[in-house]
Structure formats: structure tokens, C-alpha cells
Protein backbone atom coordinates (compact mmCIF):
# COMPACT_ATOMS: atom_id res chain seq x y z
CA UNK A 1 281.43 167.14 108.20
CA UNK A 2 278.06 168.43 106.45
CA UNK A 3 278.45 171.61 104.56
CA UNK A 4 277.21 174.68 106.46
CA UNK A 5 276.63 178.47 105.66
CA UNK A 6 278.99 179.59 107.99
CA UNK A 7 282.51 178.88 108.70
CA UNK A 8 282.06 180.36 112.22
CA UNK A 9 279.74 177.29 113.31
CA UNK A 10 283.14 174.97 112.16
CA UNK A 11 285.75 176.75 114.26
CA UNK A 12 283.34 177.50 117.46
CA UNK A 13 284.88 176.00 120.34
CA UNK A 14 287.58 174.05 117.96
CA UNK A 15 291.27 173.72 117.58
CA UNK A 16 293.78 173.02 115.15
CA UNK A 17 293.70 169.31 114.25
CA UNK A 18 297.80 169.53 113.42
CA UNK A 19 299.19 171.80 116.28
CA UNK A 20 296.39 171.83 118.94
CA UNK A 21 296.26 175.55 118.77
CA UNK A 22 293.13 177.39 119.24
CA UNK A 23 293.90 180.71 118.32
CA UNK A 24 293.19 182.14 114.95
CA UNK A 25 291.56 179.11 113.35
CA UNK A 26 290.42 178.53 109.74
CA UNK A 27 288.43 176.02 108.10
CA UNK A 28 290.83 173.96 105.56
CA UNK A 29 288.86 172.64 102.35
CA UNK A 30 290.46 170.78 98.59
CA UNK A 31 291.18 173.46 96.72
CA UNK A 32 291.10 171.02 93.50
CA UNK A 33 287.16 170.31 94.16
CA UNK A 34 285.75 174.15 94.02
CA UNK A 35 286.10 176.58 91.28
CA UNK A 36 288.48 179.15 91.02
CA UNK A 37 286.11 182.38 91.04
CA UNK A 38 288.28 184.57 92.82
CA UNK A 39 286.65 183.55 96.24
CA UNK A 40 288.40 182.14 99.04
CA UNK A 41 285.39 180.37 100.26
CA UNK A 42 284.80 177.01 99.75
CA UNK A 43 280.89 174.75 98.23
CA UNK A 44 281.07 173.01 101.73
CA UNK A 45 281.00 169.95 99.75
CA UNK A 46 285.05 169.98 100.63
CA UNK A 47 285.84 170.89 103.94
CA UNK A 48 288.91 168.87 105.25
CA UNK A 49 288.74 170.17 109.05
CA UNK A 50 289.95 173.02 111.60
CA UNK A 51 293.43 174.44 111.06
CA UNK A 52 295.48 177.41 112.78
CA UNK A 53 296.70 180.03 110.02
CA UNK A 54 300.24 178.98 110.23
CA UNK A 55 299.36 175.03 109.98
CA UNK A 56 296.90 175.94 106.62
CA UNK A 57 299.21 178.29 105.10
CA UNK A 58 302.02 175.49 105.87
CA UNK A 59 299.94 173.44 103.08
CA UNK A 60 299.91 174.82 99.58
CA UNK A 61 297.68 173.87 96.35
CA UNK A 62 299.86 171.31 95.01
CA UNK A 63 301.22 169.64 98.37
CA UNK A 64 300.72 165.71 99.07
CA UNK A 65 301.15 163.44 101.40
CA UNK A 66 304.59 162.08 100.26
CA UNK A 67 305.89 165.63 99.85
CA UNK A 68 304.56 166.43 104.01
CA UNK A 69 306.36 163.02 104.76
CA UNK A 70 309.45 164.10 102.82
CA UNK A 71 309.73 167.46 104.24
CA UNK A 72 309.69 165.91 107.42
CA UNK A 73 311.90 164.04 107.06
CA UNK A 74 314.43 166.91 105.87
CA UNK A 75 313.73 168.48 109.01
CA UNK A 76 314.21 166.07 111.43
CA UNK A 77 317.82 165.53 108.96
CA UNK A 78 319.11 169.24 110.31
CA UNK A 79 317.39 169.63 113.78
CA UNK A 80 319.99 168.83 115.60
CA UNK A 81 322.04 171.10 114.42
CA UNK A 82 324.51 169.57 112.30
CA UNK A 83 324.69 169.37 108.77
CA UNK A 84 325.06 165.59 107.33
CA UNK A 85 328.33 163.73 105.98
């Protein structure tokens, strides 16, 4: 994606690229690239893609790959119901 002025051009016509949804979309970017000046907004130099609220605040500042893959996996461990031996 190039960077552009306005997030609204992003999420026109878009949807989530985790969940599919296309209500109340966002436009994800690293954190670690642009400065922490109080601003939510990222240099457009970082923008990951389209996300739903829930689905970007799912992520946090510090979260990786591995830790996603292991948090799936510790939900697909208890959604069945049961607890493990």
C-alpha cells in the first residue's frame, strides 16, 4: 500500500482482512516504525492493512506471530468445553 493523507481512502469499500467484517474498520500500521508523539496516527510509511476494531485491538504492541499461533492454539485446547488431563 502507498502512504496516503487519509485513512478514509484505505477503509472505503474494505473489510477486515482477519474476520471479513465490514463494519467499523480501522487502518492497522507497526507501531515500532512511527514515533511515539502522543498521536494515534501513523507516517503511512507503515500501514499493515484493513482491520475491524475488535480484530486490531485483539493485537497489542508487543504481540508476534508465535505468540497469535500460541494463543491459538490455547483456544482451540478449551473450546470444546472440557478442561485437559
Amino acid at each position: 500500500m502507498k502512504p496516503r493523507n487519509h485513512y478514509g481512502d484505505y477503509v472505503k469499500g474494505a473489510k477486515c482482512e482477519v474476520c471479513g467484517s465490514t463494519e467499523n474498520l480501522g487502518v492497522d500500521h507497526d507501531h515500532s516504525c512511527c514515533p511515539r508523539n502522543g498521536r494515534s496516527r501513523s507516517c503511512g510509511e507503515c500501514v499493515r492493512g484493513t482491520l475491524c476494531q475488535s480484530c486490531n485491538m485483539a493485537l497489542t504492541y508487543d504481540v508476534t506471530p508465535e505468540i497469535l499461533r500460541a494463543l491459538a492454539d490455547y483456544l482451540e485446547k478449551y473450546e470444546s468445553g472440557t478442561t485437559p488431563e
